[in-house]
N, C-alpha and C. Protein backbone atom coordinates (compact mmCIF):
# COMPACT_ATOMS: atom_id res chain seq x y z
N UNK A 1 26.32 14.16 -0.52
CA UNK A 1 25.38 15.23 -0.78
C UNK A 1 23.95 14.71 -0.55
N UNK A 2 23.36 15.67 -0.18
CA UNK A 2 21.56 15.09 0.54
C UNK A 2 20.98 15.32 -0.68
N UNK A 3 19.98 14.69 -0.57
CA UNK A 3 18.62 14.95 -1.86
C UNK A 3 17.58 14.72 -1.23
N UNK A 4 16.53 15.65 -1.38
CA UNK A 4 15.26 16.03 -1.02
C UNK A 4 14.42 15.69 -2.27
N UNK A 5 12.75 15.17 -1.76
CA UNK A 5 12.11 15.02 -3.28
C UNK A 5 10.89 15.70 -2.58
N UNK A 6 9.99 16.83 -3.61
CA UNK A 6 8.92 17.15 -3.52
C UNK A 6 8.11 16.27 -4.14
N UNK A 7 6.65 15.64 -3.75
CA UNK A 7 6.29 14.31 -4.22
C UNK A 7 4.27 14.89 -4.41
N UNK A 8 3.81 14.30 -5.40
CA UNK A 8 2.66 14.49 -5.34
C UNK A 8 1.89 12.90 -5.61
N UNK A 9 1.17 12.39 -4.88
CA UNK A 9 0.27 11.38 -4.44
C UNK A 9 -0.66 11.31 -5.09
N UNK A 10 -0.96 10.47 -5.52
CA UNK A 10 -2.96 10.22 -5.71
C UNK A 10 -3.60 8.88 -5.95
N UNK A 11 -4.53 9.14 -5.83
CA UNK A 11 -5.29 8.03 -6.16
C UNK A 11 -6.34 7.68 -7.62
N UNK A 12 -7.67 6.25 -7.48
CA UNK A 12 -8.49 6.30 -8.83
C UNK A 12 -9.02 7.77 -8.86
N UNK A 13 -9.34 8.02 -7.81
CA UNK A 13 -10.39 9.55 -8.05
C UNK A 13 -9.35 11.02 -7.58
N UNK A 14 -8.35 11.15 -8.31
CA UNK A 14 -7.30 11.82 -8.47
C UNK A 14 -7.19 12.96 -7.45
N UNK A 15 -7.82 12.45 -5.76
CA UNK A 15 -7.37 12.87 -4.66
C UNK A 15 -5.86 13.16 -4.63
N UNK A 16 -5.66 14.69 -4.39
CA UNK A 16 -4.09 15.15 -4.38
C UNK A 16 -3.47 14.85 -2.39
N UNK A 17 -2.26 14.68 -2.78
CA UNK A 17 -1.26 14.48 -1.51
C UNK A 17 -0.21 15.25 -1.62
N UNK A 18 0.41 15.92 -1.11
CA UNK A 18 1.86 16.83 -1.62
C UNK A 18 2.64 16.59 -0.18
N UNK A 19 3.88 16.34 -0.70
CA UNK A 19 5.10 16.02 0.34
C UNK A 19 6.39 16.29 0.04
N UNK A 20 7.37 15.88 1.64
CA UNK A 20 8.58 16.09 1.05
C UNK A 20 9.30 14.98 2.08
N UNK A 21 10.45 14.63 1.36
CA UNK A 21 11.33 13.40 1.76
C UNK A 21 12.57 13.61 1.49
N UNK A 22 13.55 13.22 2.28
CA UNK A 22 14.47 12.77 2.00
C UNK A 22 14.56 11.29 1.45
N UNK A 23 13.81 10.16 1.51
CA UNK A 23 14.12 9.16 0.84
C UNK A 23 12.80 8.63 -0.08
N UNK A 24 12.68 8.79 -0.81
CA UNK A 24 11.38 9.04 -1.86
C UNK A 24 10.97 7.17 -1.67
N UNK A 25 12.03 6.25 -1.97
CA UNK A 25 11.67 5.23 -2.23
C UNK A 25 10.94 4.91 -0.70
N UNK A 26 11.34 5.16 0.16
CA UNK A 26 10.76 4.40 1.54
C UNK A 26 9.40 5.61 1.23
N UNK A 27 9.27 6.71 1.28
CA UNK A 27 7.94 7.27 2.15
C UNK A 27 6.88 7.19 1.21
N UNK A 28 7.29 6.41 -0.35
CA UNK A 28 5.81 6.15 -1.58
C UNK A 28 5.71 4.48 -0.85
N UNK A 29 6.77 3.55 -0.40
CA UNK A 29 6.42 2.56 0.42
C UNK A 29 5.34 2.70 1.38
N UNK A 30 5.55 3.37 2.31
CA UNK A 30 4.82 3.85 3.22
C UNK A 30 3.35 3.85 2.99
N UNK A 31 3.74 5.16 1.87
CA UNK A 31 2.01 5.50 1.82
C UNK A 31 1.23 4.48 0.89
N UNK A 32 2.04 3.54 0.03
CA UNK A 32 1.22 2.25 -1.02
C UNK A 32 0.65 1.40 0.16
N UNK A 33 1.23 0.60 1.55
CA UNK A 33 1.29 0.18 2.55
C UNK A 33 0.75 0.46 3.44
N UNK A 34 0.16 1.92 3.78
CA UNK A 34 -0.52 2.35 4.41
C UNK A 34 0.19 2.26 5.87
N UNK A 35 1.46 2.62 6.02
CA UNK A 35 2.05 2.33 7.38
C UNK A 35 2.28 3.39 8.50
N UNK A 36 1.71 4.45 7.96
CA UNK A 36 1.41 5.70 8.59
C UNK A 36 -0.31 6.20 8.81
N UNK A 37 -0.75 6.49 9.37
CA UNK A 37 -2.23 6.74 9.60
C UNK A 37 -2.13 7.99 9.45
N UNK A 38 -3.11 8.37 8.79
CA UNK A 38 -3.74 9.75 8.41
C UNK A 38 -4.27 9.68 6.83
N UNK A 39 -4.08 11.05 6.76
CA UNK A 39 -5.28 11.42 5.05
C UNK A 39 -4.60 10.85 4.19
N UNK A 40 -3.64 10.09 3.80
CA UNK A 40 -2.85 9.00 2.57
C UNK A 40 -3.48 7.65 2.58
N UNK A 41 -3.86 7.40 3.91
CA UNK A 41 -4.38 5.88 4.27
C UNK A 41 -5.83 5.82 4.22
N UNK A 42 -6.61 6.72 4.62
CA UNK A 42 -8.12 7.18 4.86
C UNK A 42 -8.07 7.09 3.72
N UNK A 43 -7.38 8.46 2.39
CA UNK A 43 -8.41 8.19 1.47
C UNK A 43 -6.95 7.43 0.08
N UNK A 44 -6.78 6.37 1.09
CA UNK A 44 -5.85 5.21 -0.27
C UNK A 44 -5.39 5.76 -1.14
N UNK A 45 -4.84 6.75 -0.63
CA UNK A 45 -3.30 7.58 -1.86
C UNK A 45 -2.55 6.99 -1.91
N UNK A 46 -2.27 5.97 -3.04
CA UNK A 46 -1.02 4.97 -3.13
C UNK A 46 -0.28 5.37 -4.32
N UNK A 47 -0.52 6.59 -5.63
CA UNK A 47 -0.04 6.51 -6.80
C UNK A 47 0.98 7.43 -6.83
N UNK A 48 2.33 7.44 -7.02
CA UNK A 48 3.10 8.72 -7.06
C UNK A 48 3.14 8.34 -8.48
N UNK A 49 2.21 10.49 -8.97
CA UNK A 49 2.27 10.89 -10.15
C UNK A 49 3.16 12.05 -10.09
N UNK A 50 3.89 12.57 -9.29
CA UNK A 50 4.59 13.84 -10.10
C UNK A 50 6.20 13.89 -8.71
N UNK A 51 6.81 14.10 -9.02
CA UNK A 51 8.03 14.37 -8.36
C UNK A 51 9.41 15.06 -8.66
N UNK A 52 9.84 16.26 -7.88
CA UNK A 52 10.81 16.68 -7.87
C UNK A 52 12.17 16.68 -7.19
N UNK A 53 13.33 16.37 -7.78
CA UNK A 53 14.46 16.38 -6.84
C UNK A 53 15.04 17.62 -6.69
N UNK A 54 15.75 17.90 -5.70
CA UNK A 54 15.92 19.27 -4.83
C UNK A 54 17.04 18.93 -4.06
N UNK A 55 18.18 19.58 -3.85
CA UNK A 55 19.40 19.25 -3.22
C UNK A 55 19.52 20.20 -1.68
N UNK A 56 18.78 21.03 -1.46
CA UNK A 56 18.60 21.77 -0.83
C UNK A 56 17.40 21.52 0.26
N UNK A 57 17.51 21.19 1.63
CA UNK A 57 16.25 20.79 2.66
C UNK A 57 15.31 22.36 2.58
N UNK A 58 15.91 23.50 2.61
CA UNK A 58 14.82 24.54 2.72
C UNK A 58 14.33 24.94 1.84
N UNK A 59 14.94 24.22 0.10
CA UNK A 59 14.48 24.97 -0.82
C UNK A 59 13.20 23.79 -1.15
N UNK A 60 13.91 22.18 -1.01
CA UNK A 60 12.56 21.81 -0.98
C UNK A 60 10.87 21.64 0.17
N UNK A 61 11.22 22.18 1.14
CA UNK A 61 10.13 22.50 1.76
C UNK A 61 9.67 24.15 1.05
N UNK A 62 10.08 24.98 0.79
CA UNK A 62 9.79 26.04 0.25
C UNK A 62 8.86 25.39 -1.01
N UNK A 63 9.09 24.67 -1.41
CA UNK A 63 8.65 23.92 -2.96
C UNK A 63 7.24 23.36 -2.58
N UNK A 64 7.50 22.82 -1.32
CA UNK A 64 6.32 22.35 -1.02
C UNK A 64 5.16 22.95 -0.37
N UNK A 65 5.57 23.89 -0.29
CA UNK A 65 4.44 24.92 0.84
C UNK A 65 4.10 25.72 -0.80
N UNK A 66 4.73 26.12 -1.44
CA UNK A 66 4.26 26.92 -2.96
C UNK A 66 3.24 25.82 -3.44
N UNK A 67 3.81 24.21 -4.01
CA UNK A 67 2.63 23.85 -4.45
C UNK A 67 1.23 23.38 -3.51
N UNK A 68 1.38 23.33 -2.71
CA UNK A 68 0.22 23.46 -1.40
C UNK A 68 -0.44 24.66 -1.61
N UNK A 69 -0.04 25.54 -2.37
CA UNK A 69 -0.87 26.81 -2.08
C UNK A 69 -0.94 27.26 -3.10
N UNK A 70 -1.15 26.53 -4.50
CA UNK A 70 -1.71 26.47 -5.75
C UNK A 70 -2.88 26.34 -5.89
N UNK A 71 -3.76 26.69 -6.42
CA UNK A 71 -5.00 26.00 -6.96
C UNK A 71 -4.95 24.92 -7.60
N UNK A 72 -6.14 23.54 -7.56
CA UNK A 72 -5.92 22.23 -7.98
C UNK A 72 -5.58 22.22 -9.55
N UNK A 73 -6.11 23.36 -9.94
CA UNK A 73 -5.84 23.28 -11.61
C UNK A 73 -4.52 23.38 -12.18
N UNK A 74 -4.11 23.91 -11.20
CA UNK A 74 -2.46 24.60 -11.36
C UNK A 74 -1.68 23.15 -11.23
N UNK A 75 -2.05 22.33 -9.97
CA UNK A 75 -1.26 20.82 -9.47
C UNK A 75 -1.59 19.91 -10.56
N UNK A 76 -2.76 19.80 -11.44
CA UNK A 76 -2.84 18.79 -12.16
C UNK A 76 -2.14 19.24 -13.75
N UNK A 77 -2.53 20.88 -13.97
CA UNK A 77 -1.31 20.77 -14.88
C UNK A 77 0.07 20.56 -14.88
N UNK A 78 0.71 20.80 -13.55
CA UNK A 78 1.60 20.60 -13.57
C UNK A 78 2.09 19.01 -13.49
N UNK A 79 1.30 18.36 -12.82
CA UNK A 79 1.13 16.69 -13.14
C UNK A 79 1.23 16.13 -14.85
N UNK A 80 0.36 16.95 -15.59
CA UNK A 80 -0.19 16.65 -16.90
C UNK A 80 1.23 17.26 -17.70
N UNK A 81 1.90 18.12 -17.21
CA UNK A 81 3.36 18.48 -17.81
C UNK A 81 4.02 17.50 -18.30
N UNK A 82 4.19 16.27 -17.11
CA UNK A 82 5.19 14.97 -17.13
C UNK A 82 4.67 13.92 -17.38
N UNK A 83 3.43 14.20 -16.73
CA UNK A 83 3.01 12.49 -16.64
C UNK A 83 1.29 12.67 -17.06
N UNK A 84 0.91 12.74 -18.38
CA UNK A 84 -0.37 13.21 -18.84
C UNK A 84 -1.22 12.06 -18.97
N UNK A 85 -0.81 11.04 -18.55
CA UNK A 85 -1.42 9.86 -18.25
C UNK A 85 -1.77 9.37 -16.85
N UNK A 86 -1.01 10.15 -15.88
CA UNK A 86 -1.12 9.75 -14.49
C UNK A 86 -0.74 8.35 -14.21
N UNK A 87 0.11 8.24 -15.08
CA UNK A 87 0.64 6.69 -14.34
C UNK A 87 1.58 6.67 -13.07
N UNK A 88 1.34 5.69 -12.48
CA UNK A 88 2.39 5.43 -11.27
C UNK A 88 3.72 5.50 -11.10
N UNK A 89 4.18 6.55 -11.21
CA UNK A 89 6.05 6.55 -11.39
C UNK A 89 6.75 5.47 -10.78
N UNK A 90 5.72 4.96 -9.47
CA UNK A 90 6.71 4.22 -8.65
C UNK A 90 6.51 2.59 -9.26
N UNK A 91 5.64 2.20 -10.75
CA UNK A 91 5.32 1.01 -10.88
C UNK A 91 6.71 0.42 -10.92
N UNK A 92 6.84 -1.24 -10.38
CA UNK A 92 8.03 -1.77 -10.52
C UNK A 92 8.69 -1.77 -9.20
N UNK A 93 8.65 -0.34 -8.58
CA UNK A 93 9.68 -0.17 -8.02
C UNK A 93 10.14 -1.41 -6.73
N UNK A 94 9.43 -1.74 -6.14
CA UNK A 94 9.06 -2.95 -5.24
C UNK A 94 8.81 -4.41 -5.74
N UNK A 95 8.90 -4.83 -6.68
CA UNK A 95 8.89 -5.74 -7.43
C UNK A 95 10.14 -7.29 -6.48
């Protein structure tokens, strides 16, 4: 069975990133690493603060185009739901 993750990014100055993956652990690699060029690397989005699993490829791109088209207040409460500290979900993970 596949699993999809809707993923939200950030950084010290709580610049938002919103994505979607099939393999969560490689594409928060990626963007800590900077191994892709564009707006994750420019502005050093290395922190995954918020993430959802989704078993479904269209339901989680559907997921992701909804929170893309939230207002920022809406993304950080919903950040502040789980993780009201904004810590790095992925700390450890690469260790």
């Amino acid at each position: 069975m596949n699993e999809y993750y809707v993923y939200i990014m950030s950084n010290k100055s709580r610049i938002l990133y919103i994505g979607v993956t099939n393999n969560l652990l490689r594409r928060v690699y990626e963007h800590k690493n900077k191994l892709v060029e564009g707006f994750t690397s420019k502005y050093n989005i290395n922190e995954l603060v918020y993430f959802e699993q989704i078993r479904d490829i269209r339901s989680a791109i559907t997921r992701e185009k909804q929170l893309k088209g939230w207002l920022r207040e809406k993304k950080i409460n919903l950040i502040h739901s789980s993780n009201p500290k904004w810590e790095d979900l992925s700390f450890g993970w690469y260790d």
